[in-house]
PDB file of N, CA and C in Angstrom:
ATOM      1  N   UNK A   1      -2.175 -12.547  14.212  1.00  0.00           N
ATOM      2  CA  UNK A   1      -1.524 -12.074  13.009  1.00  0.00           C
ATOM      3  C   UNK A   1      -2.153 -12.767  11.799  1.00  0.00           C
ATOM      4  N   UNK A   2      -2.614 -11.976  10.901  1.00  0.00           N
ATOM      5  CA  UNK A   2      -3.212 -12.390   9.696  1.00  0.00           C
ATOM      6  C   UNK A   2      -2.131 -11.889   8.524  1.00  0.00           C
ATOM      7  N   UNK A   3      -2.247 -12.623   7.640  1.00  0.00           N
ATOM      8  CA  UNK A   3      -1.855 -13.047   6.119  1.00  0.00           C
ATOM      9  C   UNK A   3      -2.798 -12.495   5.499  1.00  0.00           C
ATOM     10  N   UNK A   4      -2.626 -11.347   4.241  1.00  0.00           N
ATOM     11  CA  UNK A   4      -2.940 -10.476   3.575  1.00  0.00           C
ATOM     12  C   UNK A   4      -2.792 -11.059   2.422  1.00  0.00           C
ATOM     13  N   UNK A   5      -3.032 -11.394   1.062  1.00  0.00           N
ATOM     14  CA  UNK A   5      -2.583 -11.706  -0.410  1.00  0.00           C
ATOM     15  C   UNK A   5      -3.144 -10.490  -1.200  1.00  0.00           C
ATOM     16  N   UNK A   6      -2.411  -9.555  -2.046  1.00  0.00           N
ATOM     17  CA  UNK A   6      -2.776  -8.616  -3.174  1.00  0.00           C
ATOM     18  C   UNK A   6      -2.485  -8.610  -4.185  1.00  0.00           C
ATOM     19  N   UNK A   7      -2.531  -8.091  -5.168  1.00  0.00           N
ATOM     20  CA  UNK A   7      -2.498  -7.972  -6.222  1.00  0.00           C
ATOM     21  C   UNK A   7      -1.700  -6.690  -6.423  1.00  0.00           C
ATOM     22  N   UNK A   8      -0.512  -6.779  -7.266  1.00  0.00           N
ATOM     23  CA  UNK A   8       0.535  -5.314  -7.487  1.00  0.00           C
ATOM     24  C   UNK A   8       0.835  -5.590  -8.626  1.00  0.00           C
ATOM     25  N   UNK A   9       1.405  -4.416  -9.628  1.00  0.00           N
ATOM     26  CA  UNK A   9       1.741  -4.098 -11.075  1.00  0.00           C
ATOM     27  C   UNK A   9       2.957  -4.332 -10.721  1.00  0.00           C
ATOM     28  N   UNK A  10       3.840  -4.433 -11.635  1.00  0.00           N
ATOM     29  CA  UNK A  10       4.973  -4.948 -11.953  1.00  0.00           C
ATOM     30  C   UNK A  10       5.824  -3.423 -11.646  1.00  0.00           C
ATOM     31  N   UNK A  11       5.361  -2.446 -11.814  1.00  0.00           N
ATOM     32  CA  UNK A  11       6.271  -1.096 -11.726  1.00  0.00           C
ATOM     33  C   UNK A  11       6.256  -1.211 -10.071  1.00  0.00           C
ATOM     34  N   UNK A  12       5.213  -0.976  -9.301  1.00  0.00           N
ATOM     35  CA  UNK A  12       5.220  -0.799  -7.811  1.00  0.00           C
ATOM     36  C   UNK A  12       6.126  -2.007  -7.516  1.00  0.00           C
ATOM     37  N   UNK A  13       5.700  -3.310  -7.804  1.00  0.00           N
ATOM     38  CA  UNK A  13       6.515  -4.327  -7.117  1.00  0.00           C
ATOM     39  C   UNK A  13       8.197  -3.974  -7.077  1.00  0.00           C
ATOM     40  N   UNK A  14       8.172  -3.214  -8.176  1.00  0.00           N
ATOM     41  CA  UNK A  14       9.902  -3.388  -8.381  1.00  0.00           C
ATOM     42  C   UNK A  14      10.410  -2.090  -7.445  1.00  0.00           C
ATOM     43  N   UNK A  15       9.540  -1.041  -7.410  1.00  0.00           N
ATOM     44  CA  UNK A  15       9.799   0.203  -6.116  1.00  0.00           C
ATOM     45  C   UNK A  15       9.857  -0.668  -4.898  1.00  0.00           C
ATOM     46  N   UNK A  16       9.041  -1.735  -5.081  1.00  0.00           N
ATOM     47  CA  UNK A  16       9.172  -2.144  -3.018  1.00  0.00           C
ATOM     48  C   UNK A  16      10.092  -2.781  -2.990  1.00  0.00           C
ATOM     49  N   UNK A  17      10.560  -3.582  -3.825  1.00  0.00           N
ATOM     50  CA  UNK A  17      11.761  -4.431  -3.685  1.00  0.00           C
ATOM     51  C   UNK A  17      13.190  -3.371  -3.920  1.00  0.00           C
ATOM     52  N   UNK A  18      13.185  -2.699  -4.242  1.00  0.00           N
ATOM     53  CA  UNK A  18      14.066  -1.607  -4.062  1.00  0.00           C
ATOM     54  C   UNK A  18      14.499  -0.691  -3.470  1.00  0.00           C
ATOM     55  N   UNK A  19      13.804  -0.795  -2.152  1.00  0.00           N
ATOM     56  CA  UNK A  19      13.447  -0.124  -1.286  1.00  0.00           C
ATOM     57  C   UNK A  19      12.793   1.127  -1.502  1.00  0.00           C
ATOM     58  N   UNK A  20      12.546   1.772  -2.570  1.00  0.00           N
ATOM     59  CA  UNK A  20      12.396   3.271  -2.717  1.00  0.00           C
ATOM     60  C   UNK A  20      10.704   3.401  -2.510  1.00  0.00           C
ATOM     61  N   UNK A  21      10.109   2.282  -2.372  1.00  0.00           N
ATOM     62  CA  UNK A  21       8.649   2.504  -1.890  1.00  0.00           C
ATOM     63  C   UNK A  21       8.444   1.721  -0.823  1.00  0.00           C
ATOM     64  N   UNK A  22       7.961   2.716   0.266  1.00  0.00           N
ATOM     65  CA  UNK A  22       7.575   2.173   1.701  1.00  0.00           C
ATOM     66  C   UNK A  22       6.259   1.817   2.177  1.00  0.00           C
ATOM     67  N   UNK A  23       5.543   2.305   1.235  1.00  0.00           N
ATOM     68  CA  UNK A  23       3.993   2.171   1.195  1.00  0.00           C
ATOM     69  C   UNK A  23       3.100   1.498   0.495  1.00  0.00           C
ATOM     70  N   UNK A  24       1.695   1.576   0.973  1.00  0.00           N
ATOM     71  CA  UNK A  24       0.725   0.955  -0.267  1.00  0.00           C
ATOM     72  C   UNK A  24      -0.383   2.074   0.159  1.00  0.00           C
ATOM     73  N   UNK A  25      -1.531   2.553  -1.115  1.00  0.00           N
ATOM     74  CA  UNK A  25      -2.421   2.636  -1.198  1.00  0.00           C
ATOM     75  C   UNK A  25      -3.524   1.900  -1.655  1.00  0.00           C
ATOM     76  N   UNK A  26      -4.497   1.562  -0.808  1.00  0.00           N
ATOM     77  CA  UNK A  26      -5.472   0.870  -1.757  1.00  0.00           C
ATOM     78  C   UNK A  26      -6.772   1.582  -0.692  1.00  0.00           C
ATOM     79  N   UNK A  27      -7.904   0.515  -1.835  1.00  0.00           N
ATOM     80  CA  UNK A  27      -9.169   0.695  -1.142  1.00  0.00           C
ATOM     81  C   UNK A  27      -9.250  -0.116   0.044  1.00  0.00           C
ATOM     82  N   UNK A  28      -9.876   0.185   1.185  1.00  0.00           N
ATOM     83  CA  UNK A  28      -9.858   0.185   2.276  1.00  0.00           C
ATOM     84  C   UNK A  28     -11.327  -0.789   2.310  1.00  0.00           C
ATOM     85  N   UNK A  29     -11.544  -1.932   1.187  1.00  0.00           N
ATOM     86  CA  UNK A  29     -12.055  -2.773   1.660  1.00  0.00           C
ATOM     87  C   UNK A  29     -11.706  -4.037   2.016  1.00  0.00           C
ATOM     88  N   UNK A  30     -10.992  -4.210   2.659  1.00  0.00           N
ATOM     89  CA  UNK A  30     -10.559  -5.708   3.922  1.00  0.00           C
ATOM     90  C   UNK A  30      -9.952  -4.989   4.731  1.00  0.00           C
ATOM     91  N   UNK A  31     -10.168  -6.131   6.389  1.00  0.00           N
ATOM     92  CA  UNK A  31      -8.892  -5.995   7.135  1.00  0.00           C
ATOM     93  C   UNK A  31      -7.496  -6.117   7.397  1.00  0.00           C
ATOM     94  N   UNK A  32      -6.860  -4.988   7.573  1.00  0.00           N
ATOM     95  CA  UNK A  32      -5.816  -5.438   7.870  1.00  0.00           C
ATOM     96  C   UNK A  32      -4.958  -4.365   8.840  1.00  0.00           C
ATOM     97  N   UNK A  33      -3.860  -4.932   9.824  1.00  0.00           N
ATOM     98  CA  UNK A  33      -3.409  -4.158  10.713  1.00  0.00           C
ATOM     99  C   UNK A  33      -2.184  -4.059  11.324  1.00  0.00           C
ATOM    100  N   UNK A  34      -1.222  -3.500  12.128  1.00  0.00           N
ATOM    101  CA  UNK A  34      -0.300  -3.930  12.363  1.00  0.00           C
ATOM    102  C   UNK A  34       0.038  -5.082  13.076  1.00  0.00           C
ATOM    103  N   UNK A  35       1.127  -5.503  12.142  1.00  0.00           N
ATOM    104  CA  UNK A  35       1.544  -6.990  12.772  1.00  0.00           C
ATOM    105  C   UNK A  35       0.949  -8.025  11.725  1.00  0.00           C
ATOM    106  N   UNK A  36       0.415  -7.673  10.920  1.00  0.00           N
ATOM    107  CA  UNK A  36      -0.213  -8.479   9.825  1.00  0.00           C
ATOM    108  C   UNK A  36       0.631  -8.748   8.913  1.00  0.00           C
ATOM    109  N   UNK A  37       0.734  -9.747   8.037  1.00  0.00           N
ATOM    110  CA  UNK A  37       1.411 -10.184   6.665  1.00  0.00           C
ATOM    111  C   UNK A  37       1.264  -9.700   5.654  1.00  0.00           C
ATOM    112  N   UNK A  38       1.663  -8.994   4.761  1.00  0.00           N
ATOM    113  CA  UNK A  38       1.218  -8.381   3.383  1.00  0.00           C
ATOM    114  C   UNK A  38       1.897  -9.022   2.378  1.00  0.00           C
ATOM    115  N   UNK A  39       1.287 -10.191   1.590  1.00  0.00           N
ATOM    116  CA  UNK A  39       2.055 -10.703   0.288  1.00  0.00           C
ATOM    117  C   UNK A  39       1.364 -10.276  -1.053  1.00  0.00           C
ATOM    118  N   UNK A  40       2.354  -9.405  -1.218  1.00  0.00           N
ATOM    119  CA  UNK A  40       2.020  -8.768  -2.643  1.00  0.00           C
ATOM    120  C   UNK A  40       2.497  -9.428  -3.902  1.00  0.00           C
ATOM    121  N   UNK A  41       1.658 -10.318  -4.576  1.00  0.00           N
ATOM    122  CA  UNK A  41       1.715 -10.924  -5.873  1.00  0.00           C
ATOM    123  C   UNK A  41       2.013 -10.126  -6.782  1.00  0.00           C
ATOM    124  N   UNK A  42       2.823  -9.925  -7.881  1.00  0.00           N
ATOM    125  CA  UNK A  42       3.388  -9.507  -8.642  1.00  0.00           C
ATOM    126  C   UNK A  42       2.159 -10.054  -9.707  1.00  0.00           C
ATOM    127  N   UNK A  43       1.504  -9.101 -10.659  1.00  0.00           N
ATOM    128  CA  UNK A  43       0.059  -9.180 -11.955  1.00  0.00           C
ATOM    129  C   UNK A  43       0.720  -8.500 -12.887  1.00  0.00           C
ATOM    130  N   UNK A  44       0.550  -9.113 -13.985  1.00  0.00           N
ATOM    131  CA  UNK A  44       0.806  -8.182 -15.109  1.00  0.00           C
ATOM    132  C   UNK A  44      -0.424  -8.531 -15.909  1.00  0.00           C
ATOM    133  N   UNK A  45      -1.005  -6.982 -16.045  1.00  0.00           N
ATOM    134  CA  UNK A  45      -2.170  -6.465 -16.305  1.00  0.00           C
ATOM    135  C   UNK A  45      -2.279  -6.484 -17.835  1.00  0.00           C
ATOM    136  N   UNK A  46      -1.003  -6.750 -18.652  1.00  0.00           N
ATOM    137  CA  UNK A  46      -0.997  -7.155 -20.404  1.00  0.00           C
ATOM    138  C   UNK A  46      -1.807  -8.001 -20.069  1.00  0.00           C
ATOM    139  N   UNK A  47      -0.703  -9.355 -19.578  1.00  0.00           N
ATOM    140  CA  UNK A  47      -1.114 -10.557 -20.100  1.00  0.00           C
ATOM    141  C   UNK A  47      -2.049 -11.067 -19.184  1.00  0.00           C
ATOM    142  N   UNK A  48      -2.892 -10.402 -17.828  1.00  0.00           N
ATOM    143  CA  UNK A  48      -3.579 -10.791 -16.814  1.00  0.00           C
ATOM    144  C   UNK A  48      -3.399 -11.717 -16.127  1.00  0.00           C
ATOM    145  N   UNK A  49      -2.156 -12.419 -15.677  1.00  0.00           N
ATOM    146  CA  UNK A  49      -1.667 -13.479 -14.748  1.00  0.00           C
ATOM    147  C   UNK A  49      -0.588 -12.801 -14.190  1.00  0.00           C
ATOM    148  N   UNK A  50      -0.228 -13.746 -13.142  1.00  0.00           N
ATOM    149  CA  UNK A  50       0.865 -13.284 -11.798  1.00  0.00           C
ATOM    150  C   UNK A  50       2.397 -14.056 -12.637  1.00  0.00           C
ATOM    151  N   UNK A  51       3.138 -13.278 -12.232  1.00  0.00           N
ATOM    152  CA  UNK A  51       4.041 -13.227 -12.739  1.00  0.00           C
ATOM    153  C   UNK A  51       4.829 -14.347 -11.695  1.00  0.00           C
ATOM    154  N   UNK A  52       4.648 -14.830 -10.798  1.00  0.00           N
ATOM    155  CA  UNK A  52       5.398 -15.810 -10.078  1.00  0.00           C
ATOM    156  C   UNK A  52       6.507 -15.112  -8.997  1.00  0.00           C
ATOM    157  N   UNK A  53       6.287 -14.093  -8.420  1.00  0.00           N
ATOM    158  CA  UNK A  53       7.113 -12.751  -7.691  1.00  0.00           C
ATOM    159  C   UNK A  53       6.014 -12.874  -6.912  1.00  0.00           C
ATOM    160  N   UNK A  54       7.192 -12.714  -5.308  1.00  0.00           N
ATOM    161  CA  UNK A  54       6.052 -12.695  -4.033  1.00  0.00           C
ATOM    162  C   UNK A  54       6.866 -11.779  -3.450  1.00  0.00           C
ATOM    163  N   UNK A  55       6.299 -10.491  -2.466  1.00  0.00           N
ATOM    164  CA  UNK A  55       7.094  -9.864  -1.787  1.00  0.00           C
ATOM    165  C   UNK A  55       6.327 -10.163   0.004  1.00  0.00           C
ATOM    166  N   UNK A  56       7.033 -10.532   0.508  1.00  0.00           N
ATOM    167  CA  UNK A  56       6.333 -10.733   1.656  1.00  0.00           C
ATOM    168  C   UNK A  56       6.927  -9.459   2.727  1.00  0.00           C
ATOM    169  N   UNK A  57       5.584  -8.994   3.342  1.00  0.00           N
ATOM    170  CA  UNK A  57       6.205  -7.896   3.783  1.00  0.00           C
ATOM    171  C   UNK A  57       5.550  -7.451   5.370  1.00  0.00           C
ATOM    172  N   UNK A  58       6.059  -7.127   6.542  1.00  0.00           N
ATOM    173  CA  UNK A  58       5.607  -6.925   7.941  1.00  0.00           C
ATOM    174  C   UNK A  58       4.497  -5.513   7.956  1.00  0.00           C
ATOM    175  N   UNK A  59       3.381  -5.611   8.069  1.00  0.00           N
ATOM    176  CA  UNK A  59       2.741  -4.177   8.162  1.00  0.00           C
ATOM    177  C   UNK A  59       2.761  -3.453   9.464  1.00  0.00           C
ATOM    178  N   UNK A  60       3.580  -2.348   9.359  1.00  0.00           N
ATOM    179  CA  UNK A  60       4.116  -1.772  10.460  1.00  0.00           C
ATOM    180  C   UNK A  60       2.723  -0.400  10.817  1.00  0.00           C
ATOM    181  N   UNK A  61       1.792   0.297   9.764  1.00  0.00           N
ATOM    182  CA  UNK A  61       1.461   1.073  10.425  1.00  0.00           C
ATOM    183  C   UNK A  61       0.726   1.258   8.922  1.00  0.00           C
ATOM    184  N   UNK A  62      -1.078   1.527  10.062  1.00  0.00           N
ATOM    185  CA  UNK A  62      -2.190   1.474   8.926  1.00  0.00           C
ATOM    186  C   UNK A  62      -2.860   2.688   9.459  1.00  0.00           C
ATOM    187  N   UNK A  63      -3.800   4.011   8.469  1.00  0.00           N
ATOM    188  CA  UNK A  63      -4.312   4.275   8.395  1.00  0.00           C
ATOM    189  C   UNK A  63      -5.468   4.150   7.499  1.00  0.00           C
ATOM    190  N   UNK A  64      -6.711   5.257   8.016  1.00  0.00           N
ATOM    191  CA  UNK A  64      -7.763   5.132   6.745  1.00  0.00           C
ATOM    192  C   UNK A  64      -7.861   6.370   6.580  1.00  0.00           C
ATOM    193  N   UNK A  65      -7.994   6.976   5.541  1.00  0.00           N
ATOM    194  CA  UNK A  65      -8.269   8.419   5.644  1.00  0.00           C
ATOM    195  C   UNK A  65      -9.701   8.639   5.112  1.00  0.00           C
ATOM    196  N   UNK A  66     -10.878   7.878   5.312  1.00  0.00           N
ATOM    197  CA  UNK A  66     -12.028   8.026   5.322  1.00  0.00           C
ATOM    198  C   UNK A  66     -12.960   9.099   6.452  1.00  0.00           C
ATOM    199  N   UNK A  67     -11.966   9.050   7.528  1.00  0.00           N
ATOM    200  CA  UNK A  67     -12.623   9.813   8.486  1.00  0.00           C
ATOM    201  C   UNK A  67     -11.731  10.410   9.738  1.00  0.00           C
ATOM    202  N   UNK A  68     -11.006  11.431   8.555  1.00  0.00           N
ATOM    203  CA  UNK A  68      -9.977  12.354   9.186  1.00  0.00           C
ATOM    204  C   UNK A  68     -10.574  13.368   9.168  1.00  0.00           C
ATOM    205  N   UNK A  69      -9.831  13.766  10.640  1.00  0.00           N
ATOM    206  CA  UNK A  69     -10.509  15.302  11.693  1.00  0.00           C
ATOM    207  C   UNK A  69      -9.998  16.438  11.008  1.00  0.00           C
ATOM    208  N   UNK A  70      -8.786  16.751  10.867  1.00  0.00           N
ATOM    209  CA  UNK A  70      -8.222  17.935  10.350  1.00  0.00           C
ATOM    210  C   UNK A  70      -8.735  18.587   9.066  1.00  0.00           C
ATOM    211  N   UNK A  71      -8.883  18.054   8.229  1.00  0.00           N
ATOM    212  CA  UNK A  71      -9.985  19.192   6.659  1.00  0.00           C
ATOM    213  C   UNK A  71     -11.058  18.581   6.670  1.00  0.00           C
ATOM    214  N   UNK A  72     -11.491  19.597   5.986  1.00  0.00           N
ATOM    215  CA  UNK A  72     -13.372  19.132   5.733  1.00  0.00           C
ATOM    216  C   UNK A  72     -13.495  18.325   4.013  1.00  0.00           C
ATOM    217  N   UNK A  73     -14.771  18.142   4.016  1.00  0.00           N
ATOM    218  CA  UNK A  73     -14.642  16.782   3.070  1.00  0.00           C
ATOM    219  C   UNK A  73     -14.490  17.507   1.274  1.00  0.00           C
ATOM    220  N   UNK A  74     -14.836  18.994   1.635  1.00  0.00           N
ATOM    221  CA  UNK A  74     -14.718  19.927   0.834  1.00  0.00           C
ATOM    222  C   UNK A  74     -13.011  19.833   0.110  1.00  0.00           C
ATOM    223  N   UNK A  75     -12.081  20.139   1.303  1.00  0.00           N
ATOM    224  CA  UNK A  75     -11.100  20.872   0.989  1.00  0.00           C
ATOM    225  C   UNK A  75     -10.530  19.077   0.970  1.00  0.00           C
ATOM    226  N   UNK A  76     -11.062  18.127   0.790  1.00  0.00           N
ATOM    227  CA  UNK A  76     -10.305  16.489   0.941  1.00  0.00           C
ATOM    228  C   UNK A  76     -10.394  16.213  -0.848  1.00  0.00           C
ATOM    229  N   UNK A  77     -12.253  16.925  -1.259  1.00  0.00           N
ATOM    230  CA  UNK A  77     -12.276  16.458  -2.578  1.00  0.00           C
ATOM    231  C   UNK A  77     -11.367  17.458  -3.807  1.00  0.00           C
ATOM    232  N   UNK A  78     -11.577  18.462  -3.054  1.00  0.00           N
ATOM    233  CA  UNK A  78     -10.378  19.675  -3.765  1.00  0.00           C
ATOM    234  C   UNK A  78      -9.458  19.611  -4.245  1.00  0.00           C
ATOM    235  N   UNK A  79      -8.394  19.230  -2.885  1.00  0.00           N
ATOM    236  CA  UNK A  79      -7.208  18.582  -3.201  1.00  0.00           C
ATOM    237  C   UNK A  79      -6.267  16.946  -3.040  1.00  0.00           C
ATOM    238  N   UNK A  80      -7.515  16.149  -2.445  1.00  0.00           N
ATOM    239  CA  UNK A  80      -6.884  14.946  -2.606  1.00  0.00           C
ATOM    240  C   UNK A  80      -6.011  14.909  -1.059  1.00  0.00           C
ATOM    241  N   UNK A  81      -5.533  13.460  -1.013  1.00  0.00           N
ATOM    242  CA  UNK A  81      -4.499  13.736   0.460  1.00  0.00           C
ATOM    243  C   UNK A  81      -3.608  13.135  -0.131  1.00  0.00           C
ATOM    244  N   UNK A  82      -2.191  13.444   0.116  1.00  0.00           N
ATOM    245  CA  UNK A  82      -1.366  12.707   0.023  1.00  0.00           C
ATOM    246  C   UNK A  82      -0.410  11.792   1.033  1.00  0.00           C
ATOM    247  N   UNK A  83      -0.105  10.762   0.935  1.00  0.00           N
ATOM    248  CA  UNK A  83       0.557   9.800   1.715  1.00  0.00           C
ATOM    249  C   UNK A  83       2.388  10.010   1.197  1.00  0.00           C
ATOM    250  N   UNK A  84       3.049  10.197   2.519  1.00  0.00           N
ATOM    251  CA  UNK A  84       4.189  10.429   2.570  1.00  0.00           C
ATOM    252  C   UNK A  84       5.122   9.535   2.873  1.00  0.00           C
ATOM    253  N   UNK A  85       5.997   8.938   2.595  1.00  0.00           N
ATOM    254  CA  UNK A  85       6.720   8.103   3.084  1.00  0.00           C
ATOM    255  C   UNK A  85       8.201   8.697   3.547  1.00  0.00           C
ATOM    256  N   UNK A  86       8.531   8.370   4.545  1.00  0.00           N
ATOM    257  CA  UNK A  86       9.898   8.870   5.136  1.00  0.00           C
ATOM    258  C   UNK A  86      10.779   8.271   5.948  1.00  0.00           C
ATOM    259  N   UNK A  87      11.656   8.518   6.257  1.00  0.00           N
ATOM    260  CA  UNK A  87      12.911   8.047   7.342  1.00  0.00           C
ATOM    261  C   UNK A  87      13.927   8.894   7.573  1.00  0.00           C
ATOM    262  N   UNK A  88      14.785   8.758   8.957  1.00  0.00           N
ATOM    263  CA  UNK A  88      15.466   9.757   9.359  1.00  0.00           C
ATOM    264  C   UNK A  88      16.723  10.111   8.486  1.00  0.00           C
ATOM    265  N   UNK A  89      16.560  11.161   8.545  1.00  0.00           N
ATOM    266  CA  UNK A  89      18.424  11.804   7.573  1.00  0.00           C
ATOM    267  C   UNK A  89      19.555  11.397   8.292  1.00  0.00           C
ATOM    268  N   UNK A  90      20.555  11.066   7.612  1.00  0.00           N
ATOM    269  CA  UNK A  90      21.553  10.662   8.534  1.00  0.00           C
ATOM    270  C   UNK A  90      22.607  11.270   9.012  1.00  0.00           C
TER     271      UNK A  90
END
């Protein structure tokens, strides 16, 4: 199990701590996987320092969508993919 450190805006940080965001997007340069640590530093991009806000968080489930089977790279730059976040209705 590895420990992750990132960098997050002050709007996302406050969706994850609120539960209403379940996800992250980023660029897909480092490792990381399930079972890994994700501590997302809270940046504010005014004043360019961390705001002193840590969200520490379990990474339950990683994709890459660099090299998905289902559309072609045509119909990927077209329309973009989108990432969904969900849970069961009750």
């Amino acid at each position: 199990m590895a420990t992750v450190e990132k960098k997050i805006w002050p709007k996302y940080f406050e969706l994850i701590k609120q539960g209403k965001k379940t996800f992250e997007i980023r660029l897909a340069d480092f490792e990381i996987k399930e079972g890994d640590i994700l501590l997302l530093r809270e940046w504010d991009p005014e004043k360019k320092e961390y705001t002193g806000r840590v969200l520490k968080l379990e990474v339950t489930y990683v994709t890459n969508t660099k090299n998905q089977e289902h559309w072609s790279k045509e119909e990927i730059e077209k329309y973009g993919l989108l990432v969904i976040s969900f849970k069961p209705c009750r």
